[in-house]
C-alpha atoms as a PDB file:
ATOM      1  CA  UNK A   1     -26.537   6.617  18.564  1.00  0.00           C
ATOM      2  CA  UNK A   2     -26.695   9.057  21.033  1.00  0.00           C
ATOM      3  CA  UNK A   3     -28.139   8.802  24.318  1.00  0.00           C
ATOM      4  CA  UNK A   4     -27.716  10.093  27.855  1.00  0.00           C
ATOM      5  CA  UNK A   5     -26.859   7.027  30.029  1.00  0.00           C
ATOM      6  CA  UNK A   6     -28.501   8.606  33.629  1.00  0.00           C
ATOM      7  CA  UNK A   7     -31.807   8.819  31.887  1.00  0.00           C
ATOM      8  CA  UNK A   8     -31.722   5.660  29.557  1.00  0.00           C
ATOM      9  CA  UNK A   9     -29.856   3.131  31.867  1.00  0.00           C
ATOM     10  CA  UNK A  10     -32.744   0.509  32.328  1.00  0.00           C
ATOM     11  CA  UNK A  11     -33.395   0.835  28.813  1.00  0.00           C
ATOM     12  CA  UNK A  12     -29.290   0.051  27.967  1.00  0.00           C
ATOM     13  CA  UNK A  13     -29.376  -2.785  30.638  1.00  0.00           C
ATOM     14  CA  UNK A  14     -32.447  -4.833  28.963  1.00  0.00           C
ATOM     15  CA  UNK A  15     -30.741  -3.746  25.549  1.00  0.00           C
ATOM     16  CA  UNK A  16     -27.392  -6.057  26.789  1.00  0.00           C
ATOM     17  CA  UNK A  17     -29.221  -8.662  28.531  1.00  0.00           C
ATOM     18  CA  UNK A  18     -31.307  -9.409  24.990  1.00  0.00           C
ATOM     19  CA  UNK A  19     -28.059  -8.829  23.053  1.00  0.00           C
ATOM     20  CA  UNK A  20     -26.145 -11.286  25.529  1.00  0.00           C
ATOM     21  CA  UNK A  21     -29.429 -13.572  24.993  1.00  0.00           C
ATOM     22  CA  UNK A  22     -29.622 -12.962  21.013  1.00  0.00           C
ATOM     23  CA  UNK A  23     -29.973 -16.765  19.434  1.00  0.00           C
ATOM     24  CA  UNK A  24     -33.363 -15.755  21.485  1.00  0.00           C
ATOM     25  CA  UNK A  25     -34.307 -12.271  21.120  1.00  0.00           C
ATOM     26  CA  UNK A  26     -33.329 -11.754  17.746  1.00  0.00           C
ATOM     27  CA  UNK A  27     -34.996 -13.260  15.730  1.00  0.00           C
ATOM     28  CA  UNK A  28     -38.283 -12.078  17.889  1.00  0.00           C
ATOM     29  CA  UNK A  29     -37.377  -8.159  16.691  1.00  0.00           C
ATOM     30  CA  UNK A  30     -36.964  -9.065  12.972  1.00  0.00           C
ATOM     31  CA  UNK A  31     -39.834 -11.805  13.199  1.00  0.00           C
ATOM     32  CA  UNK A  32     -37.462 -14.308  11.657  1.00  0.00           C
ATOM     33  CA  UNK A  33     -36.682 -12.334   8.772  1.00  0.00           C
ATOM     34  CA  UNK A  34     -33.401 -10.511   9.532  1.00  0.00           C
ATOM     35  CA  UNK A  35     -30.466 -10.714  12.127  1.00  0.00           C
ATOM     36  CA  UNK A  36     -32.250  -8.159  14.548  1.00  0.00           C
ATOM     37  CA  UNK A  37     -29.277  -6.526  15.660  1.00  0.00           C
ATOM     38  CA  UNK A  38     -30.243  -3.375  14.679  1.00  0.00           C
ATOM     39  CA  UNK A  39     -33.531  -3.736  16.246  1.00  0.00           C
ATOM     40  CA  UNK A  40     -32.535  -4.461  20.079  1.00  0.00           C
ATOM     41  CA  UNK A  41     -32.030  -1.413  21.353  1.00  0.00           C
ATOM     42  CA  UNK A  42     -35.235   0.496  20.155  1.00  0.00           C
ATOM     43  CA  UNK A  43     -37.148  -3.083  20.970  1.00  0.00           C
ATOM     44  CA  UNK A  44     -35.867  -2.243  24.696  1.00  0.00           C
ATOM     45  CA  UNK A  45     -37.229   0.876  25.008  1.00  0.00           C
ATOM     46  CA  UNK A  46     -40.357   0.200  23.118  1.00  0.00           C
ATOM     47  CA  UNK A  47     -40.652  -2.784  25.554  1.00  0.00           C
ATOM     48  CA  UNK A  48     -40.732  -0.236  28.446  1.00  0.00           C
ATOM     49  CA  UNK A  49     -42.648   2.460  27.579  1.00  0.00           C
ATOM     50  CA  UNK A  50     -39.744   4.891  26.947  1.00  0.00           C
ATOM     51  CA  UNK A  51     -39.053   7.874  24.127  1.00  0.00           C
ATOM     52  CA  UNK A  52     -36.535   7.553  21.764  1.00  0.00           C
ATOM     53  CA  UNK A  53     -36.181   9.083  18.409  1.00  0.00           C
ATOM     54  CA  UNK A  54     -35.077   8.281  15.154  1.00  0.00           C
ATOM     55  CA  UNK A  55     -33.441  10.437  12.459  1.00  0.00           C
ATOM     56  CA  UNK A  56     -35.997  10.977   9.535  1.00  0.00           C
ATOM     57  CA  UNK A  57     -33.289   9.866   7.065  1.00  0.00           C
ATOM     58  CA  UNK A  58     -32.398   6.491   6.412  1.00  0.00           C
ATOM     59  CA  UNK A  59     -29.451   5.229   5.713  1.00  0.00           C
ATOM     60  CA  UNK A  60     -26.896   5.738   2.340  1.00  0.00           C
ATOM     61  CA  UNK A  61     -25.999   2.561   0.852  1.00  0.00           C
ATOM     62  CA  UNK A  62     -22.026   2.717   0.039  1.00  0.00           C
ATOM     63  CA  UNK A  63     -19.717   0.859  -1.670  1.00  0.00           C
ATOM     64  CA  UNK A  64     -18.019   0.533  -5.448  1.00  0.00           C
ATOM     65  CA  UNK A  65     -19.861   0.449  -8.720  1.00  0.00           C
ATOM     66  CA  UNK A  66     -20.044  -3.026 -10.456  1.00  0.00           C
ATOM     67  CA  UNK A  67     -21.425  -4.055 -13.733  1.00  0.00           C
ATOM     68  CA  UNK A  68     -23.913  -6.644 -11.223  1.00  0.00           C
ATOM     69  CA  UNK A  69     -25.400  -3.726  -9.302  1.00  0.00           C
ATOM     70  CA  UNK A  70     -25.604   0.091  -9.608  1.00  0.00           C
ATOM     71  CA  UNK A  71     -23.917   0.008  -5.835  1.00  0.00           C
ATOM     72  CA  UNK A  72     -22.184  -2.685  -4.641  1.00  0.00           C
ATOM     73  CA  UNK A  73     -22.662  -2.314  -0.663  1.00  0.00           C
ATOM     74  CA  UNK A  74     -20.257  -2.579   2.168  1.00  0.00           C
ATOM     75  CA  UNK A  75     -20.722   0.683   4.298  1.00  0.00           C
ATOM     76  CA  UNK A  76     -23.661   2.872   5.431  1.00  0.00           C
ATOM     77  CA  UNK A  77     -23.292   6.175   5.242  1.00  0.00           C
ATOM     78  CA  UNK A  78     -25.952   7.833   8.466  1.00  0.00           C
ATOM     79  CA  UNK A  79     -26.759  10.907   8.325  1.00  0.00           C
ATOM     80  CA  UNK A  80     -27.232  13.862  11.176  1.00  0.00           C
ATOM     81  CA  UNK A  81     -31.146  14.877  11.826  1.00  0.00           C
ATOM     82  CA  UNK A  82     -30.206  17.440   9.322  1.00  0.00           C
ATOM     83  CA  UNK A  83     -29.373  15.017   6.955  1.00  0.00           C
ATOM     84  CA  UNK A  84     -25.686  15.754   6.536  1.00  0.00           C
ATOM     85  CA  UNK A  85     -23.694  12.609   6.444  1.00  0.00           C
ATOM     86  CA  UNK A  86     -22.455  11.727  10.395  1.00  0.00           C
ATOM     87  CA  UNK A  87     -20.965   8.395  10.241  1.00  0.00           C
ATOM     88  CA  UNK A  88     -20.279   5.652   8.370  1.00  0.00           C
ATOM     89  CA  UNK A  89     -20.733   2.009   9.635  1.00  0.00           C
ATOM     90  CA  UNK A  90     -19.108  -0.730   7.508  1.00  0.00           C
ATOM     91  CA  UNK A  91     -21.120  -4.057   6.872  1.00  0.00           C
ATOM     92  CA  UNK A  92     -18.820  -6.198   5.570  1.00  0.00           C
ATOM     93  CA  UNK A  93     -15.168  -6.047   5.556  1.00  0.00           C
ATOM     94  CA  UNK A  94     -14.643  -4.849   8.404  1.00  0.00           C
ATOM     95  CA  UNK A  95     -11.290  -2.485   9.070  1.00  0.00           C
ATOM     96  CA  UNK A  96      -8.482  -3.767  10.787  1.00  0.00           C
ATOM     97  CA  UNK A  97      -4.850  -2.726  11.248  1.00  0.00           C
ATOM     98  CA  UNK A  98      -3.687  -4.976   8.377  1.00  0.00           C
ATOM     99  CA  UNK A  99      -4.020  -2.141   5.794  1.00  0.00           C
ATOM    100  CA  UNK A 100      -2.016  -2.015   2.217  1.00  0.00           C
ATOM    101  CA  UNK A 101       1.905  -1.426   2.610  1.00  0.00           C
ATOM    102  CA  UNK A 102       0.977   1.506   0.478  1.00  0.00           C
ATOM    103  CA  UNK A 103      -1.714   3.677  -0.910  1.00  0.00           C
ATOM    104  CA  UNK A 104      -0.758   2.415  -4.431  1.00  0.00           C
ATOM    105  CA  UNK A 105      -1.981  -1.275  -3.623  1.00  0.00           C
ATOM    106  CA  UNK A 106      -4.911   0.296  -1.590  1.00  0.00           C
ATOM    107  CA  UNK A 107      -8.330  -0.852  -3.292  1.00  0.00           C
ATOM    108  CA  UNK A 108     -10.985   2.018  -2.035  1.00  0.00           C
ATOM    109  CA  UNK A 109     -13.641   0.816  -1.259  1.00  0.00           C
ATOM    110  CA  UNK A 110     -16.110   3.703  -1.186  1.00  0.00           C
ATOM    111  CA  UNK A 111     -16.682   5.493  -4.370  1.00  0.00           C
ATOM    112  CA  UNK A 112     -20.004   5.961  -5.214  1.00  0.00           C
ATOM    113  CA  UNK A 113     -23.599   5.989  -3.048  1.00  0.00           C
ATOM    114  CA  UNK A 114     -27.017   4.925  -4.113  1.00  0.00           C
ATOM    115  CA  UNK A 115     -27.916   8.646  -2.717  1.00  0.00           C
ATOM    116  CA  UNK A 116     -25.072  10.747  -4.049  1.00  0.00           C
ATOM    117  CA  UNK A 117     -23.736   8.776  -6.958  1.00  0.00           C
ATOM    118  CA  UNK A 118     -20.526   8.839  -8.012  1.00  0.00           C
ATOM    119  CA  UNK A 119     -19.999  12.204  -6.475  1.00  0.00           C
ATOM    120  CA  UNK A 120     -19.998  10.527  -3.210  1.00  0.00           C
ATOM    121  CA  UNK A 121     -16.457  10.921  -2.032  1.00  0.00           C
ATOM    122  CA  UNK A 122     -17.171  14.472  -2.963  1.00  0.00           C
ATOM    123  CA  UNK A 123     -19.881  14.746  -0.397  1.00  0.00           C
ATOM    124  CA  UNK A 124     -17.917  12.914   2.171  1.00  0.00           C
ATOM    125  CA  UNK A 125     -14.857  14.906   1.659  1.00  0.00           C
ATOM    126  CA  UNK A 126     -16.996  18.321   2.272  1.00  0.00           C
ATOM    127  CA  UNK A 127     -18.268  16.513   5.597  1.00  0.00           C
ATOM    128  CA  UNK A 128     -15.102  15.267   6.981  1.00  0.00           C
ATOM    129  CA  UNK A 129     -13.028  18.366   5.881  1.00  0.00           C
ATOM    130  CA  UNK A 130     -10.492  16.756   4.660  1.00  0.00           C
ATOM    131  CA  UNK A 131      -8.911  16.352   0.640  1.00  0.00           C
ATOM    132  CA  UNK A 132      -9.754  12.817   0.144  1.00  0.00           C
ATOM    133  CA  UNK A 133     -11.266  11.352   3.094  1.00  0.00           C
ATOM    134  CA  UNK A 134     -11.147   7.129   1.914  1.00  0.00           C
ATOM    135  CA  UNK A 135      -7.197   8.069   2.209  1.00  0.00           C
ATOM    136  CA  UNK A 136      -7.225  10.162   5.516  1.00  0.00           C
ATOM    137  CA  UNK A 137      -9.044   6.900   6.587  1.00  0.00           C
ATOM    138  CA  UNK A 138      -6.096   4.737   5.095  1.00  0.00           C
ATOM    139  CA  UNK A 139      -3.342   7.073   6.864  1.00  0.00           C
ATOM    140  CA  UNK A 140      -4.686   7.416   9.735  1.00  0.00           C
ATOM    141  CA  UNK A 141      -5.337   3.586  10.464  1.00  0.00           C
ATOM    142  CA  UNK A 142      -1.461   2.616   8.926  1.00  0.00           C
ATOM    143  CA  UNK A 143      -0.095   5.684  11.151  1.00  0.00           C
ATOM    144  CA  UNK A 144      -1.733   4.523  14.343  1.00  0.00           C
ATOM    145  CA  UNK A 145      -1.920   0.959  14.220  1.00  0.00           C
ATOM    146  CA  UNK A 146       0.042  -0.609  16.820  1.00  0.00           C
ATOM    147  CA  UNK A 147       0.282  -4.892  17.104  1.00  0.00           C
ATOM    148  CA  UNK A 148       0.794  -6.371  13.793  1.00  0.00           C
ATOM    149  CA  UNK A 149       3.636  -5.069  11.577  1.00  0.00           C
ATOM    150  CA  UNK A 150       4.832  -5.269   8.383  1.00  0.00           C
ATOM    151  CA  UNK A 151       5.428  -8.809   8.395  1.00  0.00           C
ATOM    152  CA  UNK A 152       3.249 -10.817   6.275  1.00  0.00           C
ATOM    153  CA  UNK A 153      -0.022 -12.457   7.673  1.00  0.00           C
ATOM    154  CA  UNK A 154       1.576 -16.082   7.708  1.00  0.00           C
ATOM    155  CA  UNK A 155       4.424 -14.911  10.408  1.00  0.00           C
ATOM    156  CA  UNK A 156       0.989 -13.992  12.675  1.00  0.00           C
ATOM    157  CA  UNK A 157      -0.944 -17.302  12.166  1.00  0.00           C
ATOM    158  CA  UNK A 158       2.452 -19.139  12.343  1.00  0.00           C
ATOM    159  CA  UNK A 159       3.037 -16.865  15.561  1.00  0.00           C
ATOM    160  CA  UNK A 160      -0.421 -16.550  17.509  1.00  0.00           C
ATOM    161  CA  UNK A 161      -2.433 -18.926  15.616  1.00  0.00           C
ATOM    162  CA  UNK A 162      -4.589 -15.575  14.462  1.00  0.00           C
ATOM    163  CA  UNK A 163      -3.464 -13.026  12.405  1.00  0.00           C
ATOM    164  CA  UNK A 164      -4.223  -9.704  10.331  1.00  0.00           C
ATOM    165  CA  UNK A 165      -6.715  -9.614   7.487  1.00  0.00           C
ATOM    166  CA  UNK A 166      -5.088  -9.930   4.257  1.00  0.00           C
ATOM    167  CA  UNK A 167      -3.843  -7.353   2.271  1.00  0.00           C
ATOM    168  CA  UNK A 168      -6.636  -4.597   2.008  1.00  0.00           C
ATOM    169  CA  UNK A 169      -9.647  -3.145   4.006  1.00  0.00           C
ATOM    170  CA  UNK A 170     -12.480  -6.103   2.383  1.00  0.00           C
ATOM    171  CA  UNK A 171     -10.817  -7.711  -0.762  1.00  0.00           C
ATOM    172  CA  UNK A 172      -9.723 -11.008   0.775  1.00  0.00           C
ATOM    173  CA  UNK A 173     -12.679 -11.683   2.555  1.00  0.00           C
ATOM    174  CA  UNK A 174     -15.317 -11.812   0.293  1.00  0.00           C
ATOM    175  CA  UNK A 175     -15.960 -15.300  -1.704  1.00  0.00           C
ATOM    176  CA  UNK A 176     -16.360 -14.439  -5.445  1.00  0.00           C
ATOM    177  CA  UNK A 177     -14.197 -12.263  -6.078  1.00  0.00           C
ATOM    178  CA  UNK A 178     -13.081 -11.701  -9.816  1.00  0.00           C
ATOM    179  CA  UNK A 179      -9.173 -12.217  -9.762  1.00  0.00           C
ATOM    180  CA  UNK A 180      -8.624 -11.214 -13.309  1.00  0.00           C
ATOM    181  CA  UNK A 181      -9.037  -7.594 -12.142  1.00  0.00           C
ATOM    182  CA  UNK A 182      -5.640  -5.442 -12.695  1.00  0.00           C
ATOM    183  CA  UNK A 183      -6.601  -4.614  -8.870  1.00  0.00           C
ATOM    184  CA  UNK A 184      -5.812  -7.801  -7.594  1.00  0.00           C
ATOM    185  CA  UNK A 185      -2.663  -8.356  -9.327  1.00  0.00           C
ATOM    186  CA  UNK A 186      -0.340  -7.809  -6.587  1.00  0.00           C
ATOM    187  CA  UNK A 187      -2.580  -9.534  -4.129  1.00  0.00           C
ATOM    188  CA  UNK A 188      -2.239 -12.514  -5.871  1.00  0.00           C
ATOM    189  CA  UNK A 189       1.319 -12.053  -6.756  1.00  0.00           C
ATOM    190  CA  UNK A 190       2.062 -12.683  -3.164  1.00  0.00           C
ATOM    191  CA  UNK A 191       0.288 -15.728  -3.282  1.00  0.00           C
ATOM    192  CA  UNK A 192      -2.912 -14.255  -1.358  1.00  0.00           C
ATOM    193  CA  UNK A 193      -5.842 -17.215  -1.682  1.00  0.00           C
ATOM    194  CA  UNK A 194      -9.141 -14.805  -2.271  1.00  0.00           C
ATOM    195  CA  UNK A 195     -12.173 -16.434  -2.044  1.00  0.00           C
END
């Protein structure tokens, strides 16, 4: 989103005063069908009669292949107005500094597209500029990452009574997760609970 604060402000204001409000407002954008999150902003410009504009191409749905769905989803890939990819806004598991000791137990996480296919991480490497963007990603979060270290999560929980993820970017947070994947293997080596 892009917007110039001096000449949207009233719009932004009513925006966070119906997001602050949202067990309300929500539902209202959506009309009960949805979370309506994604709605509040344009519903607080619509509400007072200001532009805004949209970009013409909707969103990539992003995640791993699985034999349950063609794409599993966790990400959205949005595009420019030109339609080259822009951003990428993860839906479930979301990142955190509690990344993979190294990039050999890293599970990616974003390897084919219901747009591009499998040559997705193709595409996004051409957009970022970089060799293998899912591991620039990786290294750049593990370089940069500054509270938790390399102690495991129970020294955190034991420590602030909150902690890190679990090992990985959205393994150990998802419920129904099929363990007898080679993937897993050190996860659950280390006694990780998934699911």
């Amino acid at each position: 989103m892009v917007v110039s604060k001096r000449r949207t402000w009233t719009a932004l204001a009513l925006a966070t005063f119906m997001n602050a409000h949202s067990k309300f407002f929500f539902p209202l954008t959506v009309n009960y069908m949805g979370l309506g999150d994604k709605e509040i902003v344009a519903m607080a410009f619509l509400h007072l009669g200001m532009r805004y504009g949209l970009v013409p191409h909707g969103p990539d749905h992003v995640g791993v292949r699985d034999e349950r769905a063609t794409v599993m989803g966790n990400t959205m890939l949005q595009h420019s107005p030109t339609g080259e990819p822009m951003f990428m806004h993860t839906n479930l598991g979301k990142p955190s500094v509690w990344v993979p000791q190294s990039e050999h137990t890293y599970v990616r996480r974003w390897s084919v597209s219901l747009l591009h296919g499998a040559r997705f991480p193709e595409v996004m490497n051409k957009a970022a500029g970089v060799e293998d963007f899912e591991m620039w990603y990786y290294r750049l979060i593990r370089q940069k990452r500054c509270f938790f270290d390399d102690r495991r999560s129970e020294h955190w929980y034991e420590t602030l009574a909150v902690g890190p993820f679990l090992e990985g970017f959205h393994i150990t947070d998802h419920y129904n997760v099929n363990t007898e994947l080679k993937a897993f293997e050190s996860i659950l080596a280390q006694e990780y609970y998934l699911g």
